[in-house]
C-alpha atoms as a PDB file:
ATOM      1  CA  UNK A   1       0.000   0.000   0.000  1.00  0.00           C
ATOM      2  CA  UNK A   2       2.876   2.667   0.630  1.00  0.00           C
ATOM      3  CA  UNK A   3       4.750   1.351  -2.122  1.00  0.00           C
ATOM      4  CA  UNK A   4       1.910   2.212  -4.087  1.00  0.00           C
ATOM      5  CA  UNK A   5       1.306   5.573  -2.988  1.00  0.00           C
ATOM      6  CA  UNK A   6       4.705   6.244  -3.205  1.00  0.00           C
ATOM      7  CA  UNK A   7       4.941   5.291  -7.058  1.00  0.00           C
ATOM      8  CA  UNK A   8       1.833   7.301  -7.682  1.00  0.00           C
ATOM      9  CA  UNK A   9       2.224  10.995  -6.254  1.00  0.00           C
ATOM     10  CA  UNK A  10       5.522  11.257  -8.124  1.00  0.00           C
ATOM     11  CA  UNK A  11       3.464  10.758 -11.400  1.00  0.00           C
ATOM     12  CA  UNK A  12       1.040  12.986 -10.826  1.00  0.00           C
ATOM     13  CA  UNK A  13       3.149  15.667  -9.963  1.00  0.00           C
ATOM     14  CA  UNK A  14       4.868  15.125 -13.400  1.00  0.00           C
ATOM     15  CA  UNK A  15       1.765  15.524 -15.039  1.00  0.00           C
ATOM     16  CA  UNK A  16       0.844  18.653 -13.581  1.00  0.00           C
ATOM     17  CA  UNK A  17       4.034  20.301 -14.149  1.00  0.00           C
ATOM     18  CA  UNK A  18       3.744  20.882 -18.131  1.00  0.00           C
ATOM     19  CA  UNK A  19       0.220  22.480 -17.300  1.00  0.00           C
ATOM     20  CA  UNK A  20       1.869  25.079 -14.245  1.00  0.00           C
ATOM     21  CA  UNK A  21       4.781  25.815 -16.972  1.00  0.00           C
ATOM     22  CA  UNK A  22       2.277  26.371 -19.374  1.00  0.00           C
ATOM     23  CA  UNK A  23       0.000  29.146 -17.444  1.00  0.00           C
ATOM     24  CA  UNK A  24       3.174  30.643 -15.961  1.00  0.00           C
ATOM     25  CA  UNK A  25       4.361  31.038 -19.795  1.00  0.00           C
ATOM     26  CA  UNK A  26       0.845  32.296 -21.480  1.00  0.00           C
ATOM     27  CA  UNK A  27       0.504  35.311 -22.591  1.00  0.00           C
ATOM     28  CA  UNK A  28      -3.114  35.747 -21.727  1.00  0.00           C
ATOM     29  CA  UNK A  29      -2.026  34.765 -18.714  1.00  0.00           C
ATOM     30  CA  UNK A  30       0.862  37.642 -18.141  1.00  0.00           C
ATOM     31  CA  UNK A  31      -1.883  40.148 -19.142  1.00  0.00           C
ATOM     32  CA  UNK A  32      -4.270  39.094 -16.653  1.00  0.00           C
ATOM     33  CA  UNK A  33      -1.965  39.436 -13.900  1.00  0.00           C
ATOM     34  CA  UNK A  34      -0.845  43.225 -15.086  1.00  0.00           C
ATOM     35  CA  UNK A  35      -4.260  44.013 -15.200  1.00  0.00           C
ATOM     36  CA  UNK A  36      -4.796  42.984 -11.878  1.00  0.00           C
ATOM     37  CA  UNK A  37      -1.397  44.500 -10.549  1.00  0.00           C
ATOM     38  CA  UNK A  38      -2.227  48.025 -12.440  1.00  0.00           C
ATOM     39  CA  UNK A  39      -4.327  50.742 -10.430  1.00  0.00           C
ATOM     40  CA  UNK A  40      -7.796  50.985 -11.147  1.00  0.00           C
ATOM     41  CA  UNK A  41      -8.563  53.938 -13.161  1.00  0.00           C
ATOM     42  CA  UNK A  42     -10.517  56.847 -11.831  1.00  0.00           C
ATOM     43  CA  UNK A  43     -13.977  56.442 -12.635  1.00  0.00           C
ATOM     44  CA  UNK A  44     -15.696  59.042 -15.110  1.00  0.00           C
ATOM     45  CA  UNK A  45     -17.555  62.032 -13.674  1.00  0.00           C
ATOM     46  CA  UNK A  46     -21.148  62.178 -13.563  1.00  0.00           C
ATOM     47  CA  UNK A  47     -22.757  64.774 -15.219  1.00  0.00           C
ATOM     48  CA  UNK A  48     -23.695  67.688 -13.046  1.00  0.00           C
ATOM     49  CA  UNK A  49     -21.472  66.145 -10.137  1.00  0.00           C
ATOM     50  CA  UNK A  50     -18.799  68.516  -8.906  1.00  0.00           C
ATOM     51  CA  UNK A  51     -15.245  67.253  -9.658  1.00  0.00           C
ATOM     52  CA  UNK A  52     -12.708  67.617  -7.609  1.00  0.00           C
ATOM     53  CA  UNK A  53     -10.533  70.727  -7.714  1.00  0.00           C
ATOM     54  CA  UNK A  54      -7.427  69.117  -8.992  1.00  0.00           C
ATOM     55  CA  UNK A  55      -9.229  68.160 -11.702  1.00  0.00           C
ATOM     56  CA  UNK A  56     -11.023  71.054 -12.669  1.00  0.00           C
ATOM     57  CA  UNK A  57      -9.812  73.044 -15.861  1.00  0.00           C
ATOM     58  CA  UNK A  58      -7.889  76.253 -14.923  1.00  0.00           C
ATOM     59  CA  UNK A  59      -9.807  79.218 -15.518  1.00  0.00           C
ATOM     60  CA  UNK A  60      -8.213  81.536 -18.814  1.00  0.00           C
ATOM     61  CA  UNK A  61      -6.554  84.747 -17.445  1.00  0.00           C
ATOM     62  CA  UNK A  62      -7.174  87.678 -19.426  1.00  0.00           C
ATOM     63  CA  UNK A  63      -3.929  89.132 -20.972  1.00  0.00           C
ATOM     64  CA  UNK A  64      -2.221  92.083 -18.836  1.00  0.00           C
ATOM     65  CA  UNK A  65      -0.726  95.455 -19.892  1.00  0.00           C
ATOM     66  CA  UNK A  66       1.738  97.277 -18.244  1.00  0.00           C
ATOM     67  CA  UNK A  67       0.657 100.284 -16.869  1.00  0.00           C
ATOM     68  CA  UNK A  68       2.231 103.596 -18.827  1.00  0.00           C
ATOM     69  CA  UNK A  69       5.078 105.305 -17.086  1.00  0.00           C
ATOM     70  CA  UNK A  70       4.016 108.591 -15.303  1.00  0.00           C
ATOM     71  CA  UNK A  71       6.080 111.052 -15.872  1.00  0.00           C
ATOM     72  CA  UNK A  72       9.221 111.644 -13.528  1.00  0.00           C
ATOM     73  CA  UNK A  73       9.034 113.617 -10.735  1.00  0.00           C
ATOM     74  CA  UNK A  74      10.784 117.505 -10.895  1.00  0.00           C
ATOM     75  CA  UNK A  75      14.179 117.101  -8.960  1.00  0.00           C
ATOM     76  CA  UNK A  76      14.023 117.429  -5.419  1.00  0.00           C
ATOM     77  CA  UNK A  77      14.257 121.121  -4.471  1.00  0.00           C
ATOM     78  CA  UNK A  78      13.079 122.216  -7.996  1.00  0.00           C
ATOM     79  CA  UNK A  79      11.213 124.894  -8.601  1.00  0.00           C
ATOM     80  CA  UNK A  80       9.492 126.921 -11.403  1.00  0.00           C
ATOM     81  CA  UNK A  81      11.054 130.204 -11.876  1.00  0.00           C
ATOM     82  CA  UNK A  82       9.104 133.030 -11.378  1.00  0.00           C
ATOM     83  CA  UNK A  83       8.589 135.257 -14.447  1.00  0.00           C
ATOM     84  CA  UNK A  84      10.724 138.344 -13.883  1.00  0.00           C
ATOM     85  CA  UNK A  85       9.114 141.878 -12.925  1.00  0.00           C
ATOM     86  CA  UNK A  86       9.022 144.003 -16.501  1.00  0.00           C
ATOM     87  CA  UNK A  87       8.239 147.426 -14.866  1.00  0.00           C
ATOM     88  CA  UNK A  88      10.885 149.389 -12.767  1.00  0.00           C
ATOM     89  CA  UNK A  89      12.702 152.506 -12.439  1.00  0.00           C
ATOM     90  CA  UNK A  90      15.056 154.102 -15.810  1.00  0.00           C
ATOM     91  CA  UNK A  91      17.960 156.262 -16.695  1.00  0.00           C
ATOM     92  CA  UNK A  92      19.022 157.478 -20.385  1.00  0.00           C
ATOM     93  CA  UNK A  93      21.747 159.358 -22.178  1.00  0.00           C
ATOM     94  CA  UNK A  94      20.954 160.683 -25.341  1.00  0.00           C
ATOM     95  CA  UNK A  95      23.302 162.544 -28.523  1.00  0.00           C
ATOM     96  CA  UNK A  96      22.250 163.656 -31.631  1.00  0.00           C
ATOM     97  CA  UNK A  97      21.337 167.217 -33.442  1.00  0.00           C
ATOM     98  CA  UNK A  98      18.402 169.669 -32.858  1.00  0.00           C
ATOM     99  CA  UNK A  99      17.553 172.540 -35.278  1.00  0.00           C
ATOM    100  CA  UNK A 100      15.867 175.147 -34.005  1.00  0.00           C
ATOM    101  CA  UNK A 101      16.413 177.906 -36.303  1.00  0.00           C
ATOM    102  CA  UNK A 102      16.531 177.112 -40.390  1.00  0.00           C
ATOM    103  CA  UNK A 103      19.429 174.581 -41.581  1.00  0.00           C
ATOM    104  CA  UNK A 104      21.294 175.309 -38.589  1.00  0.00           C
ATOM    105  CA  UNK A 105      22.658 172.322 -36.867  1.00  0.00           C
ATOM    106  CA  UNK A 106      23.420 172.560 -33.000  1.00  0.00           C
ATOM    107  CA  UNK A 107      24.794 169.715 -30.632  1.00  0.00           C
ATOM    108  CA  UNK A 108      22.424 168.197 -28.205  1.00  0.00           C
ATOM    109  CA  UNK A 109      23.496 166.383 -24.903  1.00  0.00           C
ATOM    110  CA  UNK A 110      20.786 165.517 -23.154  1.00  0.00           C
ATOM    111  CA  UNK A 111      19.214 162.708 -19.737  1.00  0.00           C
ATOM    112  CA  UNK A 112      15.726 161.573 -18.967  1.00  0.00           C
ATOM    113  CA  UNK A 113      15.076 158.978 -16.200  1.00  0.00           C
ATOM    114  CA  UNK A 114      11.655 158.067 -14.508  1.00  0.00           C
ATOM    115  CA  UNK A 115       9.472 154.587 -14.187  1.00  0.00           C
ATOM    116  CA  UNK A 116       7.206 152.426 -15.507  1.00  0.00           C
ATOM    117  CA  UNK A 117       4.703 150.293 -14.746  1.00  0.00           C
ATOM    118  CA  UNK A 118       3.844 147.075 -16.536  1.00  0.00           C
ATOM    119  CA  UNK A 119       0.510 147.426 -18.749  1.00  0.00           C
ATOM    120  CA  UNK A 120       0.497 144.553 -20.301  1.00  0.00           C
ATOM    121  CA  UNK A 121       2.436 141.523 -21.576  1.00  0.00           C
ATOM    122  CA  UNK A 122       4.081 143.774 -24.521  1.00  0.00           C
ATOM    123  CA  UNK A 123       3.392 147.456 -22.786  1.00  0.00           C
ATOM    124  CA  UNK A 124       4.744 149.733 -19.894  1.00  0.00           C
ATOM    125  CA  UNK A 125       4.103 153.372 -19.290  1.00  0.00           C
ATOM    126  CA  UNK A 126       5.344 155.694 -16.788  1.00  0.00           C
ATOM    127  CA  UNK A 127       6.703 159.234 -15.928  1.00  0.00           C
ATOM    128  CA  UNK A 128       9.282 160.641 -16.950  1.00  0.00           C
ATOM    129  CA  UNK A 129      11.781 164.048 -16.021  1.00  0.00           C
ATOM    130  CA  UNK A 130      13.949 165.154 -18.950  1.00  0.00           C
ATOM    131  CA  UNK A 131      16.790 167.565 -19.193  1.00  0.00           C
ATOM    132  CA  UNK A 132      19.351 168.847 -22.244  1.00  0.00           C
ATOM    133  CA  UNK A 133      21.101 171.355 -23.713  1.00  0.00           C
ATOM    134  CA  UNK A 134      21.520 172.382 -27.670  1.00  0.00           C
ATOM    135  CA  UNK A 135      25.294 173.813 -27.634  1.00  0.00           C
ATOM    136  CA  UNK A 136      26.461 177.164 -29.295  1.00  0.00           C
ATOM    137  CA  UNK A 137      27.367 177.246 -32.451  1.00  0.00           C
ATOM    138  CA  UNK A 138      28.149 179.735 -35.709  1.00  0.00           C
ATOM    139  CA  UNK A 139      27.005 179.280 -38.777  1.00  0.00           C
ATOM    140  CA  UNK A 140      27.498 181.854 -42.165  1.00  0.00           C
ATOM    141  CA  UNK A 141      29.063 184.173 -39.368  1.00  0.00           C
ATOM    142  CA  UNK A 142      25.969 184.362 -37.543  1.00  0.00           C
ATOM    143  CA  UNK A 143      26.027 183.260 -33.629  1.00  0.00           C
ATOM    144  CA  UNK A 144      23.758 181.061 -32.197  1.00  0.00           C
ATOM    145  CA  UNK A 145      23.671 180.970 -28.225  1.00  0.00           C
ATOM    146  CA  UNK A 146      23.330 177.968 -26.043  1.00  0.00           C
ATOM    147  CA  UNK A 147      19.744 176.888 -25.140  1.00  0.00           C
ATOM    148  CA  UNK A 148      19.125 174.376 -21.897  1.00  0.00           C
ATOM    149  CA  UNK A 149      15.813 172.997 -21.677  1.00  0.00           C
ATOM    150  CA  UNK A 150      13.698 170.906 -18.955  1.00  0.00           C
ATOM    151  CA  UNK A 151      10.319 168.470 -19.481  1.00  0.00           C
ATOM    152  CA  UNK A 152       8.050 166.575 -17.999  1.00  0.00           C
ATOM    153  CA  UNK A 153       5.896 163.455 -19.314  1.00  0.00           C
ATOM    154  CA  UNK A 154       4.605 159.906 -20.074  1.00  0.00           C
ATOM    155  CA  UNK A 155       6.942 158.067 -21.246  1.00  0.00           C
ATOM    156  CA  UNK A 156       5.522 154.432 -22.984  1.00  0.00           C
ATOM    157  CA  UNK A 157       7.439 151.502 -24.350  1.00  0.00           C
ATOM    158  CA  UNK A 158       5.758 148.762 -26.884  1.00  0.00           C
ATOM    159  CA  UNK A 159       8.011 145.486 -27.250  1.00  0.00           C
ATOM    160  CA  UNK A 160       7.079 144.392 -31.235  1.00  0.00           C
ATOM    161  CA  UNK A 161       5.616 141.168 -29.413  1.00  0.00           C
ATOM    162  CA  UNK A 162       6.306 138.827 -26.678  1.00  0.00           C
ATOM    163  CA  UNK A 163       9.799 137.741 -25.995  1.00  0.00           C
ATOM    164  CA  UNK A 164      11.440 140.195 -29.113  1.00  0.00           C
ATOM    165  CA  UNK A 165      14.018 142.817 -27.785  1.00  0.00           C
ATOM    166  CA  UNK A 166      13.212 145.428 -30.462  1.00  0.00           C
ATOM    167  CA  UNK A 167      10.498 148.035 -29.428  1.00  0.00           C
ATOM    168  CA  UNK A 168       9.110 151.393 -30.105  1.00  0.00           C
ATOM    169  CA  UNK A 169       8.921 154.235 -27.599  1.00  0.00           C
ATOM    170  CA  UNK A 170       6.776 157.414 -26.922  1.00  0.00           C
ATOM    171  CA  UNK A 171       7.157 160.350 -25.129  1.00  0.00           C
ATOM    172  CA  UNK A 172       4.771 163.138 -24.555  1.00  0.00           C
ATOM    173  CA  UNK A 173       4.759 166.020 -22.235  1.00  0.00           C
ATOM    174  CA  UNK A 174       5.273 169.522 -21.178  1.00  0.00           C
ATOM    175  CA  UNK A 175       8.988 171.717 -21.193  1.00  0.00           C
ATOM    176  CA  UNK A 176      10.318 175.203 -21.148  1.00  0.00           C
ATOM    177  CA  UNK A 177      13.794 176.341 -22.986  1.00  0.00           C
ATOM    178  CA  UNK A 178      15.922 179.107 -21.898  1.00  0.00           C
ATOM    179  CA  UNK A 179      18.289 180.563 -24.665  1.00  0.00           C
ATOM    180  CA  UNK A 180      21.564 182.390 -23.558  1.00  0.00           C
ATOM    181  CA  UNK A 181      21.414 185.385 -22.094  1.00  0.00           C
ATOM    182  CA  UNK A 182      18.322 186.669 -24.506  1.00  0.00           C
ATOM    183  CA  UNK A 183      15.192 187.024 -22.515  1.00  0.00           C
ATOM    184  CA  UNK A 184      12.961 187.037 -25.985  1.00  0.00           C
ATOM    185  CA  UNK A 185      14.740 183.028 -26.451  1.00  0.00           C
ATOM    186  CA  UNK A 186      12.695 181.704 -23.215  1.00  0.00           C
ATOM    187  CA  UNK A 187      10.080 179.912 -24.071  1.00  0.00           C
ATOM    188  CA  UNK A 188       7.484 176.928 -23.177  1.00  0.00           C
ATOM    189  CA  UNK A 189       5.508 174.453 -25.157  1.00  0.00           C
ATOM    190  CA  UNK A 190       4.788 170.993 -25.365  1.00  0.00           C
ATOM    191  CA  UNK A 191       6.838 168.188 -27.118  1.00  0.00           C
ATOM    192  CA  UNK A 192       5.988 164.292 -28.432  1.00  0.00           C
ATOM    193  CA  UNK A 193       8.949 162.082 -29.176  1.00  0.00           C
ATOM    194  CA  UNK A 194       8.895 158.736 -31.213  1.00  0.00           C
ATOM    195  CA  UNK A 195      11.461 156.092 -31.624  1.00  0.00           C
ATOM    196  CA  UNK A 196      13.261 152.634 -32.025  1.00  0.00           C
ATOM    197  CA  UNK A 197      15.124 150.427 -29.567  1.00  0.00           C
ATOM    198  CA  UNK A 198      16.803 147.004 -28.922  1.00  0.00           C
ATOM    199  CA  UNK A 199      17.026 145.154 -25.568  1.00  0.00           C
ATOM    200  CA  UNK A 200      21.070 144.440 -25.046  1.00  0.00           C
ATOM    201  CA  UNK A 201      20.478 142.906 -21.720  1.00  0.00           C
ATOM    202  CA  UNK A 202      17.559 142.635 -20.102  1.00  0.00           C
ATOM    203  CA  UNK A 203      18.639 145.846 -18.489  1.00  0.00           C
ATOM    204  CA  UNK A 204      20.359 147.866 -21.048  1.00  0.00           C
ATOM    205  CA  UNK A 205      19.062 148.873 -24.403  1.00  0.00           C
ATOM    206  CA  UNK A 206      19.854 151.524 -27.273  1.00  0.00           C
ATOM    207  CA  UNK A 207      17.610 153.766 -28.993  1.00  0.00           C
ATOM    208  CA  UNK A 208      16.974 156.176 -31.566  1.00  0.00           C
ATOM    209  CA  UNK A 209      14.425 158.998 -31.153  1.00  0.00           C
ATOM    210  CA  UNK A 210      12.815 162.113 -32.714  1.00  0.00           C
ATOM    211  CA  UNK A 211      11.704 164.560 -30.491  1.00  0.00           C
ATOM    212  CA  UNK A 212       9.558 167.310 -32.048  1.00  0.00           C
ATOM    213  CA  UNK A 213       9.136 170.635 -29.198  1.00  0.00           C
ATOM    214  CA  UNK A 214       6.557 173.037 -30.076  1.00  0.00           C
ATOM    215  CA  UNK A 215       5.675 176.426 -28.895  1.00  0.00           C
ATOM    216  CA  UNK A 216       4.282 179.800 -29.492  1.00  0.00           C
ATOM    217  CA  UNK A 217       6.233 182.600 -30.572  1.00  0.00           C
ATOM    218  CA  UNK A 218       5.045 186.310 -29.770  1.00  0.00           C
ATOM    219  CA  UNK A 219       6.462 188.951 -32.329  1.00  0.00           C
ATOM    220  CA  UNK A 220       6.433 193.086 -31.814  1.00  0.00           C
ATOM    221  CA  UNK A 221       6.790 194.840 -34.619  1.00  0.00           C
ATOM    222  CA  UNK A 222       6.629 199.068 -34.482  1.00  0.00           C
ATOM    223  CA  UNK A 223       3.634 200.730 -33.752  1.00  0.00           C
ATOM    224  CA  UNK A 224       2.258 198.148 -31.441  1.00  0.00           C
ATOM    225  CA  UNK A 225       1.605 195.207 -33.942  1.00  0.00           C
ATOM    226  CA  UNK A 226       2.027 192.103 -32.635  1.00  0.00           C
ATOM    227  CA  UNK A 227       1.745 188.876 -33.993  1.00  0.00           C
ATOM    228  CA  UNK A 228       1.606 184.898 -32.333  1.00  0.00           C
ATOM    229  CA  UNK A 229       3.005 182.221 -34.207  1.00  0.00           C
ATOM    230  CA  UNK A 230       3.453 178.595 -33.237  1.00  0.00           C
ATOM    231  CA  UNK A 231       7.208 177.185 -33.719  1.00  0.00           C
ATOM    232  CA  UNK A 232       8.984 174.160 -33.535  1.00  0.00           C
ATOM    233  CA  UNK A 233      12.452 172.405 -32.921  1.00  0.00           C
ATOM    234  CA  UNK A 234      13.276 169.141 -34.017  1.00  0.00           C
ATOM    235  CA  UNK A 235      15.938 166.896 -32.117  1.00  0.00           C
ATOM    236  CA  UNK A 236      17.328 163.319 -33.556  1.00  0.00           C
ATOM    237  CA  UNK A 237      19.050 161.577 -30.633  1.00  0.00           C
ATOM    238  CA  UNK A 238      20.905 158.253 -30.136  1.00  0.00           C
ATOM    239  CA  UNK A 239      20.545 157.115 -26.583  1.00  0.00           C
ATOM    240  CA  UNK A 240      21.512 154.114 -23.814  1.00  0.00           C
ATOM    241  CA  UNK A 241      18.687 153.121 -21.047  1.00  0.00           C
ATOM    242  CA  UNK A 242      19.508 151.269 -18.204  1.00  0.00           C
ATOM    243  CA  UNK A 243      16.765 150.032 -16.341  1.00  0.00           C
ATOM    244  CA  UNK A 244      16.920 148.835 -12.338  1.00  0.00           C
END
């Protein structure tokens, strides 16, 4: 009986062996077993069922623009300039010729200072106190004495537009002459003077004038006549102004 049972469970272990070989070496086999190894794959979401957050799309992000640069601050400390005071006080010196009798020439020194006032951006106007003298002279053998004369006026300055250093000047007013040593020579009148300038500096400038001076004239002839007429000297000038 053990002899038997001996003999037999060696054969029956060789018959089982091709068919263990044989599922160990199957491919079907190997596939199953993967299959089984692998992780189960997530099951699909139901519709209208939140999904998780790892698994939800991420939202698009509307492109972004870069802000424009502002403009740089001023410098520390920095500050505008203030614009500069037009108006202020004046002083001239003016040479030239004056004629007050008929083609005869006389030598005129003469100053003027006052102040004005800004009137606008191209504008001042002011006062003004004048004084000069036309200097003897001879002409054809005839003497001509020395006459000093004083005025008082406006005195007006138009720049030809905002920022240009040319202008034109005015001048109107009262004055009084006294000739040399001939009573007859004093006389009074009003006078209006026009002209042309350049700035230099902002304080300096040169200028050309005519100055016209009128007055009346009272004649005495014999037997008590008498007659008015209303004269007139002319003065061309080159001048300076400094202004404070």
């Amino acid at each position: 009986m053990k002899k038997s049972a001996t003999v037999v469970l060696p054969l029956i272990l060789a018959m089982l062996a091709p068919c263990a070989g044989a599922q160990s070496v199957s491919p079907a086999w190997d596939a199953y077993r993967n299959k089984e190894q692998q992780p189960s794959a997530a099951p699909a979401p139901v519709q209208g069922e939140a999904q998780p957050a790892s698994q939800t799309a991420a939202p698009v992000q509307a492109p972004t623009y870069a802000a424009p640069a502002s403009v740089p601050p001023p410098p520390h400390g920095y500050t505008r300039p203030a614009a500069e005071p037009k108006g202020g006080f004046f002083l001239g010196a003016q040479v030239g010729k004056g004629w007050i009798y008929d083609d005869v020439d006389q030598n005129v020194a003469a100053i003027n200072g006052g102040y004005r006032w800004q009137a606008g951006d191209v504008t001042l106007v002011g006062i003004e106190l004048a004084s000069g003298r036309l200097a003897e002279t001879d002409d054809d053998g005839w003497r001509y004495g020395k006459v000093t004369y004083g005025s008082v006026g406006a005195n007006a300055r138009f720049n030809f537009g905002e920022g240009s250093p040319w202008f034109a000047i005015a001048r109107l007013g009262y004055w009084s002459a006294d000739g040399d040593g001939d009573d007859e020579s004093d006389v009074d009148g009003g006078y209006a003077s026009f002209g042309i300038g350049v700035d230099v500096t902002r304080n300096f400038n040169v200028n050309l004038m005519y100055t016209n001076h009128a007055y009346a004239t009272t004649y005495y002839y014999y037997g008590g006549y008498e007659e008015t007429e209303i004269n007139r000297a002319d003065m061309v000038t080159l001048g300076v102004e400094a202004r404070f």
